[in-house]
C-alpha atoms as a PDB file:
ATOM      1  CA  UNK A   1       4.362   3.743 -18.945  1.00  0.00           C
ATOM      2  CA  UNK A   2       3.267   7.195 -20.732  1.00  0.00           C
ATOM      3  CA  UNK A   3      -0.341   6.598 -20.139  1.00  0.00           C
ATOM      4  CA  UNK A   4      -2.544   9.674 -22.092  1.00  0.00           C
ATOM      5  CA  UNK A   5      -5.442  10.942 -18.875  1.00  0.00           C
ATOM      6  CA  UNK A   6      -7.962  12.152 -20.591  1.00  0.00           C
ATOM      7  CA  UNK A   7     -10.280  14.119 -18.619  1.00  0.00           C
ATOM      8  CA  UNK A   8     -14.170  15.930 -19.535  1.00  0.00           C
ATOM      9  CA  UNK A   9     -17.543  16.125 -17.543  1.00  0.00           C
ATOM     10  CA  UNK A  10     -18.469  19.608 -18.557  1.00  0.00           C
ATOM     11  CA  UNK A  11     -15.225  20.402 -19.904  1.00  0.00           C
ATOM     12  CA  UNK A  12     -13.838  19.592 -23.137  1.00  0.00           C
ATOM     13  CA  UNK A  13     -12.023  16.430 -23.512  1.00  0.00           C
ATOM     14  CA  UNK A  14      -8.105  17.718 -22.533  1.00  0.00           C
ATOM     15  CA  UNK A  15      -5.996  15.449 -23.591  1.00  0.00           C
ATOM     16  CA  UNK A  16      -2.986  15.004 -20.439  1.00  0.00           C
ATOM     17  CA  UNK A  17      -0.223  12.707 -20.646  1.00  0.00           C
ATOM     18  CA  UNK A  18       0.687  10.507 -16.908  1.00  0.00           C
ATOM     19  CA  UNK A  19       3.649   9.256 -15.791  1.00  0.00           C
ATOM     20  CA  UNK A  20       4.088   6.387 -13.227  1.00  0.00           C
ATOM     21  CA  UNK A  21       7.565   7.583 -12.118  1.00  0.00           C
ATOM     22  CA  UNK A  22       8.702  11.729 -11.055  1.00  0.00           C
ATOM     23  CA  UNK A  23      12.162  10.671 -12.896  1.00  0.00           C
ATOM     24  CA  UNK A  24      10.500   9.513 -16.524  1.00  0.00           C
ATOM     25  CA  UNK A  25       7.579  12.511 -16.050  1.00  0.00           C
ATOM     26  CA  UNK A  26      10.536  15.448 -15.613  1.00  0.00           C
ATOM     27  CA  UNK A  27      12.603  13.985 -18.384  1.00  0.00           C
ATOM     28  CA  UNK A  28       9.743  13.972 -20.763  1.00  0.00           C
ATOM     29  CA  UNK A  29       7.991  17.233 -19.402  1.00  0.00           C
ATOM     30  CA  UNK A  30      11.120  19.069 -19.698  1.00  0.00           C
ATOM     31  CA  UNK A  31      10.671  17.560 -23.892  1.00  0.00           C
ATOM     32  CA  UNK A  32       6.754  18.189 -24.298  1.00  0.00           C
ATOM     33  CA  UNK A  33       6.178  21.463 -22.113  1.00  0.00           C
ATOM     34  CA  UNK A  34       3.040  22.410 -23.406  1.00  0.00           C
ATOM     35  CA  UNK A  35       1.366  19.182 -22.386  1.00  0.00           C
ATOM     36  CA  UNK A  36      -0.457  18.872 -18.933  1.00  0.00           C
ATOM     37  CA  UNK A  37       2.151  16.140 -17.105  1.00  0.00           C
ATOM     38  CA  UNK A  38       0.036  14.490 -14.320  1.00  0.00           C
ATOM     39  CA  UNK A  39       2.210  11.916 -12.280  1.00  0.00           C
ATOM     40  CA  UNK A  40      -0.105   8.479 -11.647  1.00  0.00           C
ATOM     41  CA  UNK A  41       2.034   6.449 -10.224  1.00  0.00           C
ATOM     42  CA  UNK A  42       3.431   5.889  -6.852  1.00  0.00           C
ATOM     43  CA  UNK A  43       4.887   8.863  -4.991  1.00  0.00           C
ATOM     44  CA  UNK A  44       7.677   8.249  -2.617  1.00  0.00           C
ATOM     45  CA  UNK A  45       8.488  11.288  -0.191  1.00  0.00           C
ATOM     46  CA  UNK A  46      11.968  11.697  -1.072  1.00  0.00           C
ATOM     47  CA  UNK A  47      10.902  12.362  -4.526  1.00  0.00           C
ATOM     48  CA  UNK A  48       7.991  14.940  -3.559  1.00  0.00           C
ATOM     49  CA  UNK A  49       9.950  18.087  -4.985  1.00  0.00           C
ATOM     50  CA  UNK A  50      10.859  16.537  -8.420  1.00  0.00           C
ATOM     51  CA  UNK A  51       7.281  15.356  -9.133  1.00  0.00           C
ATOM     52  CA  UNK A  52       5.524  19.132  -7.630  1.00  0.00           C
ATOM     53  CA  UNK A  53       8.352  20.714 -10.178  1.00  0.00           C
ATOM     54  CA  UNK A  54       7.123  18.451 -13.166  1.00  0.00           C
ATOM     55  CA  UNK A  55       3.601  17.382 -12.779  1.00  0.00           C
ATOM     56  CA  UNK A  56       0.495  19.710 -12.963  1.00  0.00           C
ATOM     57  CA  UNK A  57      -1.180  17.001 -10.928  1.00  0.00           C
ATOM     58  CA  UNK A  58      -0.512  14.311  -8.633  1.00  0.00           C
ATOM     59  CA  UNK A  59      -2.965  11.342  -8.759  1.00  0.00           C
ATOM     60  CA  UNK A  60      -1.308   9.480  -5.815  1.00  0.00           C
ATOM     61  CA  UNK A  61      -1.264  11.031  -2.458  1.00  0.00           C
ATOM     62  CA  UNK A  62      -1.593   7.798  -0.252  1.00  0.00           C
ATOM     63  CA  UNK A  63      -1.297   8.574   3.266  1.00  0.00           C
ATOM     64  CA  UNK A  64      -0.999  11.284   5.610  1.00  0.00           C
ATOM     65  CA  UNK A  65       2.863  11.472   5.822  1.00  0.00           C
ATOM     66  CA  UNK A  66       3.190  12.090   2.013  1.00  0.00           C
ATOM     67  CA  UNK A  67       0.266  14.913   2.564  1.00  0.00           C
ATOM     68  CA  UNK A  68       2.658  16.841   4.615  1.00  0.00           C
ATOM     69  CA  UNK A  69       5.923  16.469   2.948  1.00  0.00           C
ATOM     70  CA  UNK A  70       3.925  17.363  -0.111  1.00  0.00           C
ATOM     71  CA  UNK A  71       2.546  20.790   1.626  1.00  0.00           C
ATOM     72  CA  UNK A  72       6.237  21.290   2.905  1.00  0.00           C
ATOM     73  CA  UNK A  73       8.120  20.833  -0.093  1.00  0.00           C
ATOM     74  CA  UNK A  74       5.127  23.004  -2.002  1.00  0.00           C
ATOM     75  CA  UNK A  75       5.575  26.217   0.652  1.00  0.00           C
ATOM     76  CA  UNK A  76       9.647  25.775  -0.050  1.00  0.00           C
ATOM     77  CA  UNK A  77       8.367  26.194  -3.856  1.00  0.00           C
ATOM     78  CA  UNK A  78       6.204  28.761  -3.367  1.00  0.00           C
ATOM     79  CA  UNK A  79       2.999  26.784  -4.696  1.00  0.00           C
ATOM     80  CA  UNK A  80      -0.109  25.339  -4.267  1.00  0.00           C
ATOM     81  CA  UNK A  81      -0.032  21.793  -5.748  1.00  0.00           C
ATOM     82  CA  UNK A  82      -3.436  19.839  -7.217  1.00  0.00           C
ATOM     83  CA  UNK A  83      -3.594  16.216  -5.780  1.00  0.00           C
ATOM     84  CA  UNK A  84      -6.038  13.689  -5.506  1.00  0.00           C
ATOM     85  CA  UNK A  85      -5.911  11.391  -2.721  1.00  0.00           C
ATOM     86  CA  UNK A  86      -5.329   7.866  -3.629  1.00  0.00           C
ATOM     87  CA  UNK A  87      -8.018   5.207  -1.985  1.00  0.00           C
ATOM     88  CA  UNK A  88      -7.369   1.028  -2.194  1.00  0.00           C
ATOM     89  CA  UNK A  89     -10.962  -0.178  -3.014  1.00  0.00           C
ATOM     90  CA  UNK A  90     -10.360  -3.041  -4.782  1.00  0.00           C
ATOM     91  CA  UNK A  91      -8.595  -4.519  -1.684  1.00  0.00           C
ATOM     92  CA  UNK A  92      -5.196  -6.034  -3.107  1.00  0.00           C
ATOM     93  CA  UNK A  93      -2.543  -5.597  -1.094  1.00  0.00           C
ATOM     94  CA  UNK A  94      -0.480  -5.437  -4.246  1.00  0.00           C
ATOM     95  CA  UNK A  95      -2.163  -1.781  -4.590  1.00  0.00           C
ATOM     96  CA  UNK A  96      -1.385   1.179  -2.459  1.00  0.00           C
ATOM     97  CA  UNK A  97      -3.368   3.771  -1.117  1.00  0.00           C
ATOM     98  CA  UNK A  98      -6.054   4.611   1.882  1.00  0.00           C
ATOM     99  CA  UNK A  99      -8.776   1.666   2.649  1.00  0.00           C
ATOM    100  CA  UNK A 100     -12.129   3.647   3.192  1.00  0.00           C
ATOM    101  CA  UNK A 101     -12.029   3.179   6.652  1.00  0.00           C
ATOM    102  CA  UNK A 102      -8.954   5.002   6.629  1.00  0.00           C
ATOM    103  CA  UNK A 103      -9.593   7.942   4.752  1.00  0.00           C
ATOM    104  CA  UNK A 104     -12.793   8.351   6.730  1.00  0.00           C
ATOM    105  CA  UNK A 105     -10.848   7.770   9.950  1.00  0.00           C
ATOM    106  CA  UNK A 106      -8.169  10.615   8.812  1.00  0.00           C
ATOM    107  CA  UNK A 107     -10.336  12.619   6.868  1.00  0.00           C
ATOM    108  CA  UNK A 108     -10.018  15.801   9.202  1.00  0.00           C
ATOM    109  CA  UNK A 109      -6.164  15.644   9.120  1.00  0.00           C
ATOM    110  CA  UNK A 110      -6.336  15.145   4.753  1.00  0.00           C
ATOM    111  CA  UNK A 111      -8.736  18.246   5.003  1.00  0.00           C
ATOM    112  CA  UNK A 112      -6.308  20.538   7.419  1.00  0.00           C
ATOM    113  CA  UNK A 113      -4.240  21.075   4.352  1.00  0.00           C
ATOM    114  CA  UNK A 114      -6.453  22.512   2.483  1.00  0.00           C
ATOM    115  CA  UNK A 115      -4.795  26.007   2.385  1.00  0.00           C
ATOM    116  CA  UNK A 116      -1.535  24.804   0.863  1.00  0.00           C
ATOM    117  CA  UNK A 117      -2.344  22.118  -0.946  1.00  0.00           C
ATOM    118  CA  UNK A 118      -5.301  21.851  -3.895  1.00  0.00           C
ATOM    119  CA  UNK A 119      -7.451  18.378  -2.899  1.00  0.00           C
ATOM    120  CA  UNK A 120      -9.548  18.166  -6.018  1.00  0.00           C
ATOM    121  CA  UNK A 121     -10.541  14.695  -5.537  1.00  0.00           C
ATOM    122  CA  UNK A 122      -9.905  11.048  -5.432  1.00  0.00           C
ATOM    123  CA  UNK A 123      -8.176   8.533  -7.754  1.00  0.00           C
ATOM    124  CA  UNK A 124      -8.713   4.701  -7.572  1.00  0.00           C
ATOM    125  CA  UNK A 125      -7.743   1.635  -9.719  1.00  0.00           C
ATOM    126  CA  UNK A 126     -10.076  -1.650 -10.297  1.00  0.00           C
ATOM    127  CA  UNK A 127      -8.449  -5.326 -10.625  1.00  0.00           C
ATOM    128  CA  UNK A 128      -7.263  -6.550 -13.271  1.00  0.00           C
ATOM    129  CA  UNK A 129     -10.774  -8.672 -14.310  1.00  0.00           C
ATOM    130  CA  UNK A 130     -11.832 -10.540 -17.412  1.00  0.00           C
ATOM    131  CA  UNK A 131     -14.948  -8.645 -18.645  1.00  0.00           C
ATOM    132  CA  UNK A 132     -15.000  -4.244 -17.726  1.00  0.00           C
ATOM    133  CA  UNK A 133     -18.422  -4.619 -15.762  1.00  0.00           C
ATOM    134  CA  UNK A 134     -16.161  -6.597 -12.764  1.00  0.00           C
ATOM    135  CA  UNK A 135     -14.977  -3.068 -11.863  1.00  0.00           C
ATOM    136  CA  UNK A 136     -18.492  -1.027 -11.745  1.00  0.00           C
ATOM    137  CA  UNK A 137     -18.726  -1.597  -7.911  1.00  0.00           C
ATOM    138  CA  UNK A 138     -15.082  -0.346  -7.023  1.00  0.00           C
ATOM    139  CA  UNK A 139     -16.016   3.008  -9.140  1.00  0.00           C
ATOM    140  CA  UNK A 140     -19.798   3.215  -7.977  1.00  0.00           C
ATOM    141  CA  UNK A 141     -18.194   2.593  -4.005  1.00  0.00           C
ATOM    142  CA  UNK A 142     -15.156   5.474  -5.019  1.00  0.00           C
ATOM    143  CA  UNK A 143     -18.021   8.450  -5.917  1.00  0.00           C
ATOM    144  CA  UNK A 144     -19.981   7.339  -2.969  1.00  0.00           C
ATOM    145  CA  UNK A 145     -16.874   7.917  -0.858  1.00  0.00           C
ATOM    146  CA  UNK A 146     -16.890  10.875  -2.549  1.00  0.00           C
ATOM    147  CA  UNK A 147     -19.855  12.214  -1.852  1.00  0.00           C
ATOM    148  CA  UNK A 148     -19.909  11.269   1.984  1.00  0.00           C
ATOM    149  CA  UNK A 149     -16.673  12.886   2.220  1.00  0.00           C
ATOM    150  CA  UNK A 150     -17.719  15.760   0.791  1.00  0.00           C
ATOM    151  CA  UNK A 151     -20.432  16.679   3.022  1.00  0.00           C
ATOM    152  CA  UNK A 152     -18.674  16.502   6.511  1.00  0.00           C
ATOM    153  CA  UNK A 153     -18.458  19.813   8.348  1.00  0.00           C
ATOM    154  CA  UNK A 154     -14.989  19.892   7.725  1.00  0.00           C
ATOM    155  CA  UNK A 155     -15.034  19.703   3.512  1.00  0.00           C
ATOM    156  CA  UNK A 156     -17.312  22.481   3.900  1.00  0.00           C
ATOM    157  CA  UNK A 157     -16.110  24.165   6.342  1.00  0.00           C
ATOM    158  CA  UNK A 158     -12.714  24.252   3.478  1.00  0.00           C
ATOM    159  CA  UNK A 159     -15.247  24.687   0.561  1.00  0.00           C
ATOM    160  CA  UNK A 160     -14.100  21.242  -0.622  1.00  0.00           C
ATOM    161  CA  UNK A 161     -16.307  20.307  -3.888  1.00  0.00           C
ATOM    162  CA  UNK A 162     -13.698  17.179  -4.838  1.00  0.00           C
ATOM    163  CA  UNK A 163     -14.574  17.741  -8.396  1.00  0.00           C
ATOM    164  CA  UNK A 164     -12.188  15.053  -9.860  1.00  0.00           C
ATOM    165  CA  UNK A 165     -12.483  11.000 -10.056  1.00  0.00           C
ATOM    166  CA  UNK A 166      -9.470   9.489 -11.841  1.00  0.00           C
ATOM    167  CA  UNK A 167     -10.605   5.973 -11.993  1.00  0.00           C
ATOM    168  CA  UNK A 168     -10.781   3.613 -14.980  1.00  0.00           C
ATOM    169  CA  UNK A 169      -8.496   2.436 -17.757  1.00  0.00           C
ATOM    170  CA  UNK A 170      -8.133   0.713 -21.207  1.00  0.00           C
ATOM    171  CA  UNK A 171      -9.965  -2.168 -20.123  1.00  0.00           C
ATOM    172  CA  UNK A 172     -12.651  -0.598 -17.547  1.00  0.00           C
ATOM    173  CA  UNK A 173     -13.088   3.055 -18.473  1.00  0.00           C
ATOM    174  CA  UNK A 174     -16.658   3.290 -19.771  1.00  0.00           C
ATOM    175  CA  UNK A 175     -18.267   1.791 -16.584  1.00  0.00           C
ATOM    176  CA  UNK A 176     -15.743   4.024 -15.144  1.00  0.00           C
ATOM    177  CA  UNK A 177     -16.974   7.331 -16.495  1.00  0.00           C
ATOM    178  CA  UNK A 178     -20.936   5.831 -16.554  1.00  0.00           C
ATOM    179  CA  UNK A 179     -20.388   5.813 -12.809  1.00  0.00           C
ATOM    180  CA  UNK A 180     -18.935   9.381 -12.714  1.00  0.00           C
ATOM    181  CA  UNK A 181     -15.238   9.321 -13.597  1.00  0.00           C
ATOM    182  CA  UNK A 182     -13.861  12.748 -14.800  1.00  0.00           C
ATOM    183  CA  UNK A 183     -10.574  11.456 -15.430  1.00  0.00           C
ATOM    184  CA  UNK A 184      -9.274   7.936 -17.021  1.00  0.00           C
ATOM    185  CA  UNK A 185      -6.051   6.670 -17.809  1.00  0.00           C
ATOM    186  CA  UNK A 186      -5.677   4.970 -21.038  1.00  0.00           C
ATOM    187  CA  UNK A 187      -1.883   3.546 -21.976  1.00  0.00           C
ATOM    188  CA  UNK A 188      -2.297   0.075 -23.685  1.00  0.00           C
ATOM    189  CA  UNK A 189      -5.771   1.248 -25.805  1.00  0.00           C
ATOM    190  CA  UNK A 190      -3.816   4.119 -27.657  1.00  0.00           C
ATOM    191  CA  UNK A 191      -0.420   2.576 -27.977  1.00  0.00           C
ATOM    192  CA  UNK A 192      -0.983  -1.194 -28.933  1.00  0.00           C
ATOM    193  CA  UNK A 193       0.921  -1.785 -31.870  1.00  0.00           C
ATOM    194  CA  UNK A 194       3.309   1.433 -31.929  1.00  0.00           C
END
């Protein structure tokens, strides 16, 4: 799915395309280069150095071990990537990515690669729910995460702001950015009917 990101706060809006697989995003960077590529879908480890080559950001750094294959591959590259860590808030096991009491349990070893790799903030995903307000809680508990994270010793001690919330979609994304989103990802809204 080529799913626009389209991302403001006190920026303009920048319109960014996302790709859910490193394979589709360097095929279709290497056709649009101009564009911002950011890769939002699942990031297996043996595909880290395609997706840092293609992708100006990666939305879904989901555990530890992909951390440091990502900050491995990057030094081999000679670059700093921008990631967002993903976190699993809605619960479904169907969904990857840190539970909170995860991320909170790990959060010192997610912060110790802070020199080589850019952690600008945190991406989520609601469930699939009838009516948009369902998903206000998952995005309301993902900037609260935020926030807590952010003020440990060892964000600061890093200078960690985690700027960046990439939560919300076609169906969900104005609670989404009411509760602080700076990034959502709308596919199906833009390209119904093309």
């Amino acid at each position: 799915g080529n799913e626009p990101v389209g991302s403001f706060g006190s920026r303009a809006i920048q319109p960014s395309f996302g790709e859910n697989r490193p394979q589709q995003l360097a095929e279709r960077q290497q056709l649009l280069p101009d564009v911002e590529w950011h890769l939002i879908g699942q990031l297996q480890r043996n595909k880290v150095k395609l997706a840092l080559q293609h992708a100006s950001l990666i939305h879904s750094v989901d555990s530890v071990r992909l951390l440091e294959r990502i900050a491995v591959v990057a030094q081999e590259l000679n670059q700093i990537p921008r990631i967002l860590i993903q976190v699993n808030l809605s619960r479904e096991e169907s969904k990857s990515g840190f539970d909170a009491a995860t991320i909170r349990a790990e959060w010192n070893d997610v912060v110790s690669f802070a020199d080589r790799v850019h952690i600008e903030g945190f991406m989520t995903m609601a469930a699939e729910a009838d009516y948009p307000e369902a998903a206000r809680p998952v995005f309301r508990e993902l900037r609260e995460l935020r926030d807590e994270l952010r003020d440990l010793p060892a964000s600061k001690a890093k200078s960690l702001t985690l700027p960046e919330l990439s939560m919300g979609m076609s169906g969900d994304f104005i609670p989404a950015i009411e509760e602080g989103a700076t990034l959502v990802r709308i596919g199906s809204r833009l390209f119904e009917g093309l």
